[in-house]
Protein backbone atom coordinates (compact mmCIF):
# COMPACT_ATOMS: atom_id res chain seq x y z
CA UNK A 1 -10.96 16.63 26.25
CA UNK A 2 -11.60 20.51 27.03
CA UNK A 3 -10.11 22.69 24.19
CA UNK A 4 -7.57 24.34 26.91
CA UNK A 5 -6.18 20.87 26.73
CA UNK A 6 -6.28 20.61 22.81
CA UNK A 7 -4.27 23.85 22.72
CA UNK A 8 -1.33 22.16 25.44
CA UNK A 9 -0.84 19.64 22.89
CA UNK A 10 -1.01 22.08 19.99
CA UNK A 11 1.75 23.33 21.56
CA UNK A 12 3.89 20.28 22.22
CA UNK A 13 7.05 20.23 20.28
CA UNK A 14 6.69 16.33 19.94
CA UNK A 15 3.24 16.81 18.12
CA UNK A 16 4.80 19.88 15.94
CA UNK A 17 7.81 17.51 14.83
CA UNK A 18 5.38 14.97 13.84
CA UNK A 19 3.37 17.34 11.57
CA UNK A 20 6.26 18.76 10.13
CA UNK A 21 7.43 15.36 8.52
CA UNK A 22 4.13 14.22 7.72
CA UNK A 23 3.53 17.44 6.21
CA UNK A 24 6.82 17.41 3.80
CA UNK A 25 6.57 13.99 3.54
CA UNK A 26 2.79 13.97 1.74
CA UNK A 27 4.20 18.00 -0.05
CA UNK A 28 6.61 15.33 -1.94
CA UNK A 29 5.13 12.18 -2.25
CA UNK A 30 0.85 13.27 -2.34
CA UNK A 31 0.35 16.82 -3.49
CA UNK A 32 0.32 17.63 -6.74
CA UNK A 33 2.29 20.71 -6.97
CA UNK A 34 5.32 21.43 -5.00
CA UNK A 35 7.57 24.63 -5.25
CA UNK A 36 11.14 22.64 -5.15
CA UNK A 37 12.52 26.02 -3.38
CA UNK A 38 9.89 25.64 -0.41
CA UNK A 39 11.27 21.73 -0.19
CA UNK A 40 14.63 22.63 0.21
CA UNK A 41 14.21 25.87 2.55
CA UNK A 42 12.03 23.84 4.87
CA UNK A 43 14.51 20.59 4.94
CA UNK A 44 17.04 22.61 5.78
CA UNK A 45 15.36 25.07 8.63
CA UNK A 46 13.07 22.28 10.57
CA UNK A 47 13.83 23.44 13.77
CA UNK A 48 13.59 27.28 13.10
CA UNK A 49 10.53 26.89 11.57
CA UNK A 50 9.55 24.73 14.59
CA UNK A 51 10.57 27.36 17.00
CA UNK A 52 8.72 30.02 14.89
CA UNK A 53 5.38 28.16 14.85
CA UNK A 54 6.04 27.61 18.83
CA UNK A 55 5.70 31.52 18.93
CA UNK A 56 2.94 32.24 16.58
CA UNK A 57 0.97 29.77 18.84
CA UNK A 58 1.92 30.99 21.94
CA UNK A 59 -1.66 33.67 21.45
CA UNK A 60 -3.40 31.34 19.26
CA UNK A 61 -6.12 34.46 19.48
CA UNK A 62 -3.67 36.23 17.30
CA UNK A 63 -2.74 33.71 14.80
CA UNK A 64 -3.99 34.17 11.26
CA UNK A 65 -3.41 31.86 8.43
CA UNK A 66 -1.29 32.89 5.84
CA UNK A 67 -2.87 32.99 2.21
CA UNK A 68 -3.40 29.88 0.36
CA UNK A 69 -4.63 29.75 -3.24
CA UNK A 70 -6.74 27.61 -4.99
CA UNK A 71 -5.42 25.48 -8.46
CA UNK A 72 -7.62 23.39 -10.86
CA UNK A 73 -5.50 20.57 -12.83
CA UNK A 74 -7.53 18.46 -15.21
CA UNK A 75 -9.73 15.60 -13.76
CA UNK A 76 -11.04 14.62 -16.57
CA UNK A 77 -11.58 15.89 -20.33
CA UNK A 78 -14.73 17.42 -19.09
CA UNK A 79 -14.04 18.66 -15.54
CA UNK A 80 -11.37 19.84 -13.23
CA UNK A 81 -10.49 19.06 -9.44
CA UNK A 82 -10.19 21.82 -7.10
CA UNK A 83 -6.87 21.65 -4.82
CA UNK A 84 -5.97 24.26 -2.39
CA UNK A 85 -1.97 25.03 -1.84
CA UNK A 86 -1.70 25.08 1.93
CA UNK A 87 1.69 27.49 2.98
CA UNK A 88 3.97 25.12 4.74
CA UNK A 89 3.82 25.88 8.22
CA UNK A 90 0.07 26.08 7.75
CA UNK A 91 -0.07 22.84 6.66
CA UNK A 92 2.15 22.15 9.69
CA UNK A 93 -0.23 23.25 12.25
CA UNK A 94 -3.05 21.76 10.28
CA UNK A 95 -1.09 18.19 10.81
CA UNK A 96 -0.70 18.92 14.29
CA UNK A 97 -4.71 18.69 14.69
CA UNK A 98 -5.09 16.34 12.73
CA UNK A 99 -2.55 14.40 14.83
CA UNK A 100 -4.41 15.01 17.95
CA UNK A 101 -7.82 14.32 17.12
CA UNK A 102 -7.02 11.39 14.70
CA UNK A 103 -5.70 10.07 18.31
CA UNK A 104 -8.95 10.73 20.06
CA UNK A 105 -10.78 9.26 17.48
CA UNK A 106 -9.72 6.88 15.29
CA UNK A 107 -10.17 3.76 17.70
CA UNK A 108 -13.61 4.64 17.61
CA UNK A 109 -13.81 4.64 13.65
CA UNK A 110 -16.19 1.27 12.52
CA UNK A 111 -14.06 -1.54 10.89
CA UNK A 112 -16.21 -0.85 7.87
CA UNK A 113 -14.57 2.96 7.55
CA UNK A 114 -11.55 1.86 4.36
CA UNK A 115 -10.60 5.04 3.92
CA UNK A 116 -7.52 7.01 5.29
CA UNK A 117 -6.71 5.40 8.64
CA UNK A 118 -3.71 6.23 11.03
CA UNK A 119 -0.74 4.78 9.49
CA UNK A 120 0.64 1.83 11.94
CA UNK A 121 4.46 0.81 12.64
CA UNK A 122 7.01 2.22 10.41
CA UNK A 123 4.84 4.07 7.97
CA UNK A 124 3.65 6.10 10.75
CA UNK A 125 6.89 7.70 11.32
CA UNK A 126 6.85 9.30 7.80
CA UNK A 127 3.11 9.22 7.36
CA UNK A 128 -0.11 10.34 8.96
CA UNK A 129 -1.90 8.05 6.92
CA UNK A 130 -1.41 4.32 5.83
CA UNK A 131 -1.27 3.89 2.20
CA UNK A 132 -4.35 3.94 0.66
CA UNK A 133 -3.67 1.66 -2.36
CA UNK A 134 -1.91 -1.02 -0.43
CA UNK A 135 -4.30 -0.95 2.82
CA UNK A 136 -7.60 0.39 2.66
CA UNK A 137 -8.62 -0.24 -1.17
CA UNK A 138 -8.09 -4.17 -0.76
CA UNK A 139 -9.83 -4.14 2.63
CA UNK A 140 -12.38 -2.69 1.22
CA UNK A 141 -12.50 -5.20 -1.90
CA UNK A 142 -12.15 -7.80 0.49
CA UNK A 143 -15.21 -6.57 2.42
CA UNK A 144 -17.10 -6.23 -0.95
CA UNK A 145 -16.91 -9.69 -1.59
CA UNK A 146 -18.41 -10.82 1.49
CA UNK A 147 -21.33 -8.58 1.17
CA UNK A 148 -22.11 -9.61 -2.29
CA UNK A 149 -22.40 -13.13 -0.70
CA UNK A 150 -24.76 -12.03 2.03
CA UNK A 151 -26.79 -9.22 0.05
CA UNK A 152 -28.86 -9.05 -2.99
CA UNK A 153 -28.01 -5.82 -3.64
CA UNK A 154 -25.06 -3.51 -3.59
CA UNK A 155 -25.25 0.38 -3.81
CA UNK A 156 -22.17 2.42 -5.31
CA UNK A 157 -21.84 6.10 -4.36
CA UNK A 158 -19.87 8.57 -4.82
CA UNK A 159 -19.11 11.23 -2.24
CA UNK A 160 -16.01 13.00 -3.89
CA UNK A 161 -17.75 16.63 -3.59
CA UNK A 162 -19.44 15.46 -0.23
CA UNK A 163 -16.83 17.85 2.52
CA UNK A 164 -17.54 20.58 -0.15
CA UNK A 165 -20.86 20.64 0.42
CA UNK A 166 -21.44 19.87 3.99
CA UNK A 167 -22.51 22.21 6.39
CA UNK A 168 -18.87 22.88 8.16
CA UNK A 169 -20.69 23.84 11.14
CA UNK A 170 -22.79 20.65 11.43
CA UNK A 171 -19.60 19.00 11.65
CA UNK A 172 -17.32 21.24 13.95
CA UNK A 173 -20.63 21.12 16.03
CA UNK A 174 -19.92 17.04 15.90
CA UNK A 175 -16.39 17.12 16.51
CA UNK A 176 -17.03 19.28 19.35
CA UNK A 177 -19.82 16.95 20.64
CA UNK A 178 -17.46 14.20 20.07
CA UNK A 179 -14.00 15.43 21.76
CA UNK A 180 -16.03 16.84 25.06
CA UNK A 181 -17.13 13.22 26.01
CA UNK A 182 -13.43 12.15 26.16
């Protein structure tokens, strides 16, 4: 898929309704700080927001995100996690590639890959994302078990700094390398 194409869907109001309930619906249920004010404003103005995203995209040379400010609640006694507060319709337009690409690409995920798949059936109509806890982290158990029946030995990692630290380039450059055989 060219990026000229990319940028029709961008624009499609179906794909910009989809990221605007995804993106209230994890600002509620997923983030960890919500400005109540910003809930209710945005419930209430979905399609004038919609129609105002429509024309900040319709130069997307011209579009600039809007600020977005870093917060650091408590991870643990010792350390803190870094979150980023995303303005809404940012976060809108952000769903709305994530939406596209995660429908370019996620067929061609391995069956090993447990974490954050498309949501199927009814969840996807409120989520991006199946539930993590109910889906994924038992899959992923499950697959455990058979590998501790065919292996000697199991590795554990942890990657939770691992998109902080990779080059963003190497993987735009991947993406790109990805999307352009489709």
């Amino acid at each position: 898929m060219d990026h000229t194409r990319l940028l029709n869907r961008l624009h499609s109001r179906k794909i910009l309704n989809r990221a605007f309930d995804y993106a209230l619906y994890d600002r509620i249920k997923h983030d960890y700080y919500y400005d109540y004010f910003e809930i209710e404003y945005v419930s209430k103005n979905k399609e004038k927001i919609l129609d105002e995203i429509l024309i900040e995209l319709e130069d997307v040379d011209s579009y600039t995100q809007r600020p977005a400010y870093a917060y650091y609640p408590p991870k643990t006694d010792l350390c803190y996690r870094r979150m980023v507060y995303i303005p809404f319709k940012d976060l809108i337009i952000r769903y709305a590639f994530v939406i596209i690409l995660a429908d370019l690409l996620d067929n061609d995920l391995s069956p090993n890959c447990f974490a954050n798949r498309k949501a199927k059936g009814e969840q996807s109509k409120i989520s991006l994302l199946e539930d993590f806890a109910k889906n994924s982290w038992p899959n992923f158990c499950e697959w455990q078990r058979g590998c501790v029946e065919k292996y000697d030995v199991l590795l554990r990692t942890d990657i939770t700094s691992f998109y902080d630290s990779i080059s963003h380039d190497y993987l735009v450059a991947e993406i790109c390398n990805e999307l352009s055989g489709i």
